[in-house]
Structure formats: structure tokens, C-alpha cells
Protein backbone atom coordinates (compact mmCIF):
# COMPACT_ATOMS: atom_id res chain seq x y z
CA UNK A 1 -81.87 -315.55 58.80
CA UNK A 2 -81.18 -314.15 55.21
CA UNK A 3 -84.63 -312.18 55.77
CA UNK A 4 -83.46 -310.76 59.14
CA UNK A 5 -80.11 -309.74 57.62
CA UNK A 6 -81.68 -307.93 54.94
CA UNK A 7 -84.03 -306.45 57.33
CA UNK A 8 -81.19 -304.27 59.37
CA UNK A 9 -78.83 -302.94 56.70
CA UNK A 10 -81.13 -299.95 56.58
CA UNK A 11 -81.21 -300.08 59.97
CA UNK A 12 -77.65 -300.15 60.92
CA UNK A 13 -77.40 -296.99 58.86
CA UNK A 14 -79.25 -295.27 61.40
CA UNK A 15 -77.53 -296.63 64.63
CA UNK A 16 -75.28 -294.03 65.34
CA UNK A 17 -76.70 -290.85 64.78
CA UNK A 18 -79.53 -291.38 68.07
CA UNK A 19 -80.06 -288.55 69.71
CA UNK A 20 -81.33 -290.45 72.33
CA UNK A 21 -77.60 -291.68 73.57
CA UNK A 22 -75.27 -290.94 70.45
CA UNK A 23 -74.69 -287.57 70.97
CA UNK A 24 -72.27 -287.31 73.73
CA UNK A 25 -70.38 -290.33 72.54
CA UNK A 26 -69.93 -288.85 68.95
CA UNK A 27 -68.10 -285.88 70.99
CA UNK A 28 -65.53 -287.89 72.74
CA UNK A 29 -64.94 -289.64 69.70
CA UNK A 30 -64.31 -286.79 67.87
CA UNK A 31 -62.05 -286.02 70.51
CA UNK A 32 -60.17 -289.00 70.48
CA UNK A 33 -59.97 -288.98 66.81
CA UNK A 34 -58.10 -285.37 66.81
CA UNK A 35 -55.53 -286.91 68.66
CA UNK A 36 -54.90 -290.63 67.81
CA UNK A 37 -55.45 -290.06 63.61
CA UNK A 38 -53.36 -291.52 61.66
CA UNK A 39 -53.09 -292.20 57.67
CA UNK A 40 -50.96 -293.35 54.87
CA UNK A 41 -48.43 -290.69 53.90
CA UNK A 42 -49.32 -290.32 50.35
CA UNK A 43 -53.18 -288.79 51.89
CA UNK A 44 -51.96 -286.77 54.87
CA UNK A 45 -52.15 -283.32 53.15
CA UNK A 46 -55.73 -283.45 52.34
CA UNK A 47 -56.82 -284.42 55.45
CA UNK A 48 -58.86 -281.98 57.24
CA UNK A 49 -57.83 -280.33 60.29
CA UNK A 50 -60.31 -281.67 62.72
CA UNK A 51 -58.99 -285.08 61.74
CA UNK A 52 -62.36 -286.94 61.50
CA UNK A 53 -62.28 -287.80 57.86
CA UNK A 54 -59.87 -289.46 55.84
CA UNK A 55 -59.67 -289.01 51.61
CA UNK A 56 -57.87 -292.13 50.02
CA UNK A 57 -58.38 -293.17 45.85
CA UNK A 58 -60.96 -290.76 46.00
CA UNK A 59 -62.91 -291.53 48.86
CA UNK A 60 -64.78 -289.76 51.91
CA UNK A 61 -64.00 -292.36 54.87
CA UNK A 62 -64.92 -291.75 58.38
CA UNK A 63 -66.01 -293.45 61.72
CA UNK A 64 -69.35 -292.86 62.83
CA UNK A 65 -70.11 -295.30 65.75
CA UNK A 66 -68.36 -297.75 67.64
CA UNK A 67 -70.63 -299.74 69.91
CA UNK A 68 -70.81 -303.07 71.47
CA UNK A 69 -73.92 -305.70 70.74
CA UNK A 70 -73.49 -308.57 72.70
CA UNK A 71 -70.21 -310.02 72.79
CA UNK A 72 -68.95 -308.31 70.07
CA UNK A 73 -67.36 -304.85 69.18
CA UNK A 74 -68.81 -303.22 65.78
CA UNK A 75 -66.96 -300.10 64.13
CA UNK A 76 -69.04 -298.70 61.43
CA UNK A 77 -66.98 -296.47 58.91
CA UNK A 78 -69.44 -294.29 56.11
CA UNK A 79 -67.57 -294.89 53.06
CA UNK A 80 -68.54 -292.42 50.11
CA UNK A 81 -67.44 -292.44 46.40
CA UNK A 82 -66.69 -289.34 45.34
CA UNK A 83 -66.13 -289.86 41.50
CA UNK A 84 -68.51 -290.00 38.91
CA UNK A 85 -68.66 -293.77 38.58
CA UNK A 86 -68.99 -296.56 40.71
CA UNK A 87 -65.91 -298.14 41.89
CA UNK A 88 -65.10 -301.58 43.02
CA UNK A 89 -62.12 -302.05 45.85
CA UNK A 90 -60.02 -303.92 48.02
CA UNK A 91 -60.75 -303.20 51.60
CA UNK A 92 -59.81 -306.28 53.03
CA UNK A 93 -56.38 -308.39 52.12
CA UNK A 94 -55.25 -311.40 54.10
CA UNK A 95 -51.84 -311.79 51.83
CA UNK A 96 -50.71 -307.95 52.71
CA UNK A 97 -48.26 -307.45 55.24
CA UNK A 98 -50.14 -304.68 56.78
CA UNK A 99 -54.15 -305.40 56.39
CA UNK A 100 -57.86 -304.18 58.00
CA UNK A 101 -57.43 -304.77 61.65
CA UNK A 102 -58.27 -303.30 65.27
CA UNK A 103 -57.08 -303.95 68.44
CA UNK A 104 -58.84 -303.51 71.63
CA UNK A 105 -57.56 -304.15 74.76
CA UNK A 106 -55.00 -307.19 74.65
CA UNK A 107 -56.53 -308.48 71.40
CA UNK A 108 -55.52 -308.30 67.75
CA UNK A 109 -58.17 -308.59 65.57
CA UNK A 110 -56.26 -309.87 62.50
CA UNK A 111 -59.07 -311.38 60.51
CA UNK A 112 -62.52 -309.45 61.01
CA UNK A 113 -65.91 -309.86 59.87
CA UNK A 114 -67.08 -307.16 57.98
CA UNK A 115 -71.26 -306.00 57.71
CA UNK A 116 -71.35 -305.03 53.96
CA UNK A 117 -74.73 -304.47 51.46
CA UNK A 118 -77.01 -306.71 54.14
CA UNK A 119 -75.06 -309.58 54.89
CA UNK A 120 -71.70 -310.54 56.35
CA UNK A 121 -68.50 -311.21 54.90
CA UNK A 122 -65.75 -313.02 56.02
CA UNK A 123 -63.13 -314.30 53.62
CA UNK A 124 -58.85 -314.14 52.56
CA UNK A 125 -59.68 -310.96 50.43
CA UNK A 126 -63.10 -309.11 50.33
CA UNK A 127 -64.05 -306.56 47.77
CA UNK A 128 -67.08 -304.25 46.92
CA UNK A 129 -68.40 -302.23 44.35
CA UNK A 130 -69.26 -298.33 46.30
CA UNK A 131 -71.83 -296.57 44.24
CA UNK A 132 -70.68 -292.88 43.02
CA UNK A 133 -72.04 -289.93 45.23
CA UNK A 134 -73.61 -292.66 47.93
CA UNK A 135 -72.13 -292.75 51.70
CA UNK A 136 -72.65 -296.79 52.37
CA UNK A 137 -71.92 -298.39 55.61
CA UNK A 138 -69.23 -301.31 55.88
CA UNK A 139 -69.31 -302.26 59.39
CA UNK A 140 -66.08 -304.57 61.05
CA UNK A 141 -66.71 -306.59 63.54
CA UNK A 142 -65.26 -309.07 66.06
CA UNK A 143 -65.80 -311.15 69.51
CA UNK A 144 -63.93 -308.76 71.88
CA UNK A 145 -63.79 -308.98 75.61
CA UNK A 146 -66.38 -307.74 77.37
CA UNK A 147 -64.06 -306.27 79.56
CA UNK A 148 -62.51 -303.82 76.75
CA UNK A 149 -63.79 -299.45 77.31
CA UNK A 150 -61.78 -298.94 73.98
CA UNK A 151 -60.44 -299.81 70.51
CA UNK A 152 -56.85 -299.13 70.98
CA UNK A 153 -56.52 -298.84 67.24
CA UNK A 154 -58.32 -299.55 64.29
CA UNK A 155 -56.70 -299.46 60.51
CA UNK A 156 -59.08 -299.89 57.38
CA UNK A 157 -56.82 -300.41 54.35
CA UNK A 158 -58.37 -299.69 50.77
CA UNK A 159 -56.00 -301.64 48.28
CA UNK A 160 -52.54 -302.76 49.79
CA UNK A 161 -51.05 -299.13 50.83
CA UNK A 162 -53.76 -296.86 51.61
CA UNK A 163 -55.01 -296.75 54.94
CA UNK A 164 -57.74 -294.81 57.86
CA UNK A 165 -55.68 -295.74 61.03
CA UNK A 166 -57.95 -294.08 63.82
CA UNK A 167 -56.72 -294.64 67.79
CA UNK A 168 -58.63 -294.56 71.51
CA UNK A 169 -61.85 -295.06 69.76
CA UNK A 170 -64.38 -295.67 72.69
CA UNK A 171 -67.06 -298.30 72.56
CA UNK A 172 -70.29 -296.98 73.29
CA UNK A 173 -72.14 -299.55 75.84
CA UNK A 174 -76.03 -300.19 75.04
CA UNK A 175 -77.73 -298.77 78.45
CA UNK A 176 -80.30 -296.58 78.14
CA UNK A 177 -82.47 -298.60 75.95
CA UNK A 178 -85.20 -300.13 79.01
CA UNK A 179 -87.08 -298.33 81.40
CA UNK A 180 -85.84 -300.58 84.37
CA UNK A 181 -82.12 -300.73 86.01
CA UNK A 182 -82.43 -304.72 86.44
CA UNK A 183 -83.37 -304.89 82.45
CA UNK A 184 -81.01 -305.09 80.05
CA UNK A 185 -80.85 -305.42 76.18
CA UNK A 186 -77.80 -305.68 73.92
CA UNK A 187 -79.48 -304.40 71.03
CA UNK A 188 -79.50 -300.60 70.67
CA UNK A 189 -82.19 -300.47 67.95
CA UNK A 190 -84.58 -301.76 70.34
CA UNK A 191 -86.25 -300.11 73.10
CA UNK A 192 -87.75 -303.09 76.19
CA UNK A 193 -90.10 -301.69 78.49
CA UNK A 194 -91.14 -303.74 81.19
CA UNK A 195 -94.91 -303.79 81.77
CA UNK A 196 -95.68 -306.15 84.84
CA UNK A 197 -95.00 -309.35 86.62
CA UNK A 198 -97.99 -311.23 87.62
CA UNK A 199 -98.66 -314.38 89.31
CA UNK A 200 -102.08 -316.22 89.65
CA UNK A 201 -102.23 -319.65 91.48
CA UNK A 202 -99.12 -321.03 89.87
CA UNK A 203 -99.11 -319.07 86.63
CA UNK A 204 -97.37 -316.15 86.20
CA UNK A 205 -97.57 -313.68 83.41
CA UNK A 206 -94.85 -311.29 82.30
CA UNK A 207 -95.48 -308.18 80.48
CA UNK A 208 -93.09 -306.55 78.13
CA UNK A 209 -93.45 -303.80 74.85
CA UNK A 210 -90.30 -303.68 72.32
CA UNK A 211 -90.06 -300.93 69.80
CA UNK A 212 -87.68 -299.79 67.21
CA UNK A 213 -85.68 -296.28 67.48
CA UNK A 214 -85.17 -295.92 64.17
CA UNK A 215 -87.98 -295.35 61.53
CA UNK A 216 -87.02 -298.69 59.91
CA UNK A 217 -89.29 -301.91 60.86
CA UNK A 218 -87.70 -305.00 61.30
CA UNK A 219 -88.05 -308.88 62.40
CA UNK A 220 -87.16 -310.07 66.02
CA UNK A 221 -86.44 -313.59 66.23
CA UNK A 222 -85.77 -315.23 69.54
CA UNK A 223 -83.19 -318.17 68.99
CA UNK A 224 -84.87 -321.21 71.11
CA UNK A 225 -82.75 -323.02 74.28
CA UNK A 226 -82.25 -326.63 73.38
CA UNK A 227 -81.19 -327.38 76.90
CA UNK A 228 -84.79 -326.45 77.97
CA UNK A 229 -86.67 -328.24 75.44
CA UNK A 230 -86.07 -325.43 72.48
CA UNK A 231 -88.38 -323.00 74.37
CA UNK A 232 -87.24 -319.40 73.64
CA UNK A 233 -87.26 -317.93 77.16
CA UNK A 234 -84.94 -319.62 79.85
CA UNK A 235 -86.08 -318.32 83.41
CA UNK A 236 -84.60 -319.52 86.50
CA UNK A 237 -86.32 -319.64 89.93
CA UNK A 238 -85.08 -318.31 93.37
CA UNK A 239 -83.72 -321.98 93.98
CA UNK A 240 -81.90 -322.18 90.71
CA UNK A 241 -84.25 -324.26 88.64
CA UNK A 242 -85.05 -323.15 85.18
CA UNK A 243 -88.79 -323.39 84.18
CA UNK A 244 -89.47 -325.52 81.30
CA UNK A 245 -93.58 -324.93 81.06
CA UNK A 246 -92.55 -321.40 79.27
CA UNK A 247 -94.24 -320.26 76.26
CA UNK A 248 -94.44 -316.61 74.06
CA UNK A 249 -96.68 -314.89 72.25
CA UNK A 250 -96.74 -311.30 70.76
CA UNK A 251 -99.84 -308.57 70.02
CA UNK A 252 -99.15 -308.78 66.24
CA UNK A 253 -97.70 -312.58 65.53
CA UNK A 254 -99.56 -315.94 66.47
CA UNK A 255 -95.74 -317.08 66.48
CA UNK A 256 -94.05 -318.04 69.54
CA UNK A 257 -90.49 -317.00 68.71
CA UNK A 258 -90.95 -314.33 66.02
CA UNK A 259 -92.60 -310.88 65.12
CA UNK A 260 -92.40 -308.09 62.66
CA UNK A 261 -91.93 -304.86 64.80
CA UNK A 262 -93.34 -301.69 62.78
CA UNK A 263 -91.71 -298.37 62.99
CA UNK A 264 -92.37 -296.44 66.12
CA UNK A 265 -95.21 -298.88 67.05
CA UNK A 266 -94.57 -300.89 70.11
CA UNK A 267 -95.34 -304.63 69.61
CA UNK A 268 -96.25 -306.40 73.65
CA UNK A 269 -94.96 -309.58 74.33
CA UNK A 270 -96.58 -311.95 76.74
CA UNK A 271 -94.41 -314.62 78.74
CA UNK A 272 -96.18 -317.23 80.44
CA UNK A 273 -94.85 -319.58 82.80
CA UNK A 274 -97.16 -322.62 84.50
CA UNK A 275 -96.21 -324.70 87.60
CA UNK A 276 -94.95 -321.60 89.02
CA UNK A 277 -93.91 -322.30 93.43
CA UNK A 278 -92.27 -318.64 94.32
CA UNK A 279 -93.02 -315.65 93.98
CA UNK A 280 -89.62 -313.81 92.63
CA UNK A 281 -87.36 -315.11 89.45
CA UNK A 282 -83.77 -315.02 89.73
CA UNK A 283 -83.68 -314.27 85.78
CA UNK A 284 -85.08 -314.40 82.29
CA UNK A 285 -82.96 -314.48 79.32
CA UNK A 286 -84.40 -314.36 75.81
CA UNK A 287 -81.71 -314.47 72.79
CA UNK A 288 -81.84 -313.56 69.62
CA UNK A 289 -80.23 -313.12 66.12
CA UNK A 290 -78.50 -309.57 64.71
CA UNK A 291 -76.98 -308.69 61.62
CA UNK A 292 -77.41 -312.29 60.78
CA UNK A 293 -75.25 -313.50 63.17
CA UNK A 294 -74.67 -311.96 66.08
CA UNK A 295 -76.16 -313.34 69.44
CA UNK A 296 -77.99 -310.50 71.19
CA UNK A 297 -79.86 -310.72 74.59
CA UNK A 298 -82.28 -309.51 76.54
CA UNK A 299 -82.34 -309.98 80.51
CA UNK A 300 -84.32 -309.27 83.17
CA UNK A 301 -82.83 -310.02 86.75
CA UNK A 302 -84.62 -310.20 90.58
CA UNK A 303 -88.49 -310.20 89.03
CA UNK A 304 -91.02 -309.71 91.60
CA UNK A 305 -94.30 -311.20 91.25
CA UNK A 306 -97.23 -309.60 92.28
């Protein structure tokens, strides 16, 4: 999944500032932020007073999107170098007393993952060279209950002193990303549109088009369920069966799990399901891989066939 990885950097550059949904969430975080900032005393002076950026050893830090894809919770700071040279850093310390961490709800995330130069990092101390005069993402990321509106608090520490301590940081929920209320996708780069729902005799055909948002292509690859004979569409029948004659094709691919979506073009997908008895499924659920790790889905509940 190296490829895939590699794939969304530039992509995750570009979730936040969607006009589409991002707008009104960027103003109630910048709400938020003016009252829950907080930062190591030795940068408080040169803060600004909207409170939305920090300065520390020289660099521009500031939130820009905090947003949920699948069971985890992803903060994504813009970090930018403002000297004349590239720099390398600490960000991340496991031996510090007080370390990078965020805590949402009734968990402490003590240990994250971070999203750093296309692939992720997880590890007792984690470093990186920022180029001078380039704002670079470095996203931090954990499992957090799916429960959880808000990160209570969230503390980025550059070397063993320095610190971005932002609180009430809400997490912006993927929902406006489908054209149907009974279709969900985790994924907020990706736009599902459901087409149709056919049946025929005892095949039935469903119709769906994915595109990007950004202007950034990238790969969608559907992770297969084992259970079900490594098919990569599970879809369950009004009796609570799970079809196992399931197969999926795209407009652009002649594979059955993966495709290329270009930029702005809309790519159809095709499920097919044989020795089909009712006409309604309870639910399809297709999975797949983001950031090189993260377990996305896409659902589709109560499907009428026609």
C-alpha cells in the first residue's frame, strides 16, 4: 500500500480547506481556538491575538482540520519553517515527561501515529527535516471513540519544552460526501453517488460513480472479506445472509478491487450479485485502505431493487 500512501500526501494537503463542508467548521474552530489556546511560556508574547497560530524555534504552527475517517480522529497541523535553511526537529518524544498528545473524550492519546512526508510514523522519538519557507502537513492520529464531538485537548511539542496546546477542537464528521441519506462514506476526499439498484431474474446490478474533491488523482483499493471468500463487497439480504456470488468491476480498471480515480472525473463502479431471492438488501459494505493504514468504508443501507 506504499503506492496508495504516496498517492494521498498531496491529497491530505487539500482536505481541509473544501468549500464544499470546511468552511463553517474552520469558523467554530477558530472559535474554539480563541478561547482554549494555550502555549509554552517562553512563545506567549508573539502569539497573535486571534490565537490561531503558534511561533516556537522559529516556526509558523497551526491547526487546520480536525476530522474523523473511520474509526479514527486525524488533527492536521501546517507546520512552516520560517528560516532560511531547512531544519530537522523533535516533534515527538516518548522519554519527556510532557510529550505530543490529545485527548478526546475519556481517552488519552499518549502515543500517536503521526502522517508525515507520505507515510506513517509511529515510533519512541520521531523527527523530521521541515524545508525553509514550505508549510508541510504532519497529521496525528489515533483510534478514538466514535462516540467523541471533540478533542478536549491537543499538545504538539517541538523539542522537550516547546509546545502548541490547542483545547475544544471539534471533529468535523464526513456527511455530505453522497447524494443519498442511507449512503455513507468515511472518506472525505471522495464523493459516492448512487446510480441504481437493479434486479433481473436473480441478478442484481448496483450502480455507483466515485470522484475525487480535490484536483489530486489517486488509487482506491477495496480491502477483500476473507469471511466471504476474499470478495471485496459483503452484502447482506433481508433475512440476514450475506451473498457470496459478488463480484466488481470499474469503467477504467479490468480489476476487481482496484482503480485509479482521475481528478474531477468520476470513475462508475458496477456490483453484481447472482443467486439473488429478494428484492431489498439490508446492506453493502465495501472497505478500503487510507493513508496507508487506515480502514475506511463505504455503506449503503435498505437498497431497493427495482
Amino acid at each position: 500500500m506504499k503506492k496508495l500512501s504516496l498517492l494521498l500526501f498531496p491529497m491530505a494537503m487539500l482536505l481541509c480547506p473544501q468549500q464544499t463542508y470546511g468552511q463553517k467548521w474552520l469558523k467554530k474552530l477558530g472559535k474554539s481556538i480563541e478561547k482554549g489556546l494555550e502555549v509554552a511560556g517562553e512563545v506567549i508574547d508573539a502569539l497573535p491575538v486571534e490565537g490561531t497560530t503558534s511561533y516556537i524555534m522559529g516556526y509558523e504552527i497551526k491547526i487546520v482540520d480536525c476530522y474523523r475517517v473511520g474509526k479514527c480522529v486525524l488533527i492536521h497541523y501546517s507546520v512552516l519553517n520560517q528560516s532560511t535553511s531547512d531544519k530537522d526537529v523533535v516533534y515527538y518524544n516518548e522519554n519527556n515527561e510532557k510529550k505530543t498528545s490529545f485527548m478526546a473524550g475519556e481517552q488519552v492519546v499518549s502515543r500517536p501515529t503521526f502522517f508525515y512526508n507520505g507515510e506513517l510514523r509511529e515510533s519512541n522519538v520521531l523527527r523530521a527535516t521541515f524545508p525553509s519557507g514550505i508549510a508541510v502537513p504532519l497529521i496525528m492520529l489515533a483510534p478514538i471513540d466514535e462516540t467523541a464531538t471533540t478533542v478536549s485537548s491537543a499538545s504538539l511539542y517541538f523539542g522537550d519544552k516547546e509546545h502548541f496546546t490547542v483545547k475544544s477542537i471539534p471533529i468535523r464528521a464526513i456527511t455530505e460526501n453522497t447524494n443519498n441519506p442511507n449512503l455513507k462514506c468515511d472518506y472525505s476526499n471522495y464523493n459516492v453517488e448512487f446510480v441504481s439498484a437493479a434486479k433481473t431474474g436473480t441478478t442484481a446490478k448496483l450502480t455507483y460513480r466515485i470522484k475525487t474533491i480535490d484536483e489530486t488523482e489517486s488509487v482506491l483499493s477495496f480491502l477483500p472479506f476473507e469471511n466471504i471468500g476474499g470478495v471485496s463487497a459483503e452484502i447482506y439480504d433481508m433475512n440476514g445472509n450475506v451473498l457470496r456470488d459478488v463480484n466488481v468491476k470499474f469503467s477504467n480498471s479490468d480489476s476487481d478491487y482496484e482503480t485509479t480515480i482521475p481528478s474531477g472525473i468520476p470513475v462508475t463502479m458496477t456490483i453484481t450479485a447472482n443467486n439473488v431471492s429478494v428484492n431489498q438488501f439490508a446492506r453493502l459494505t465495501m472497505k478500503f485502505e487510507q493513508f496507508g493504514g487506515i480502514v475506511c468504508q463505504i455503506r449503503h443501507n435498505n437498497i431497493m431493487l427495482k
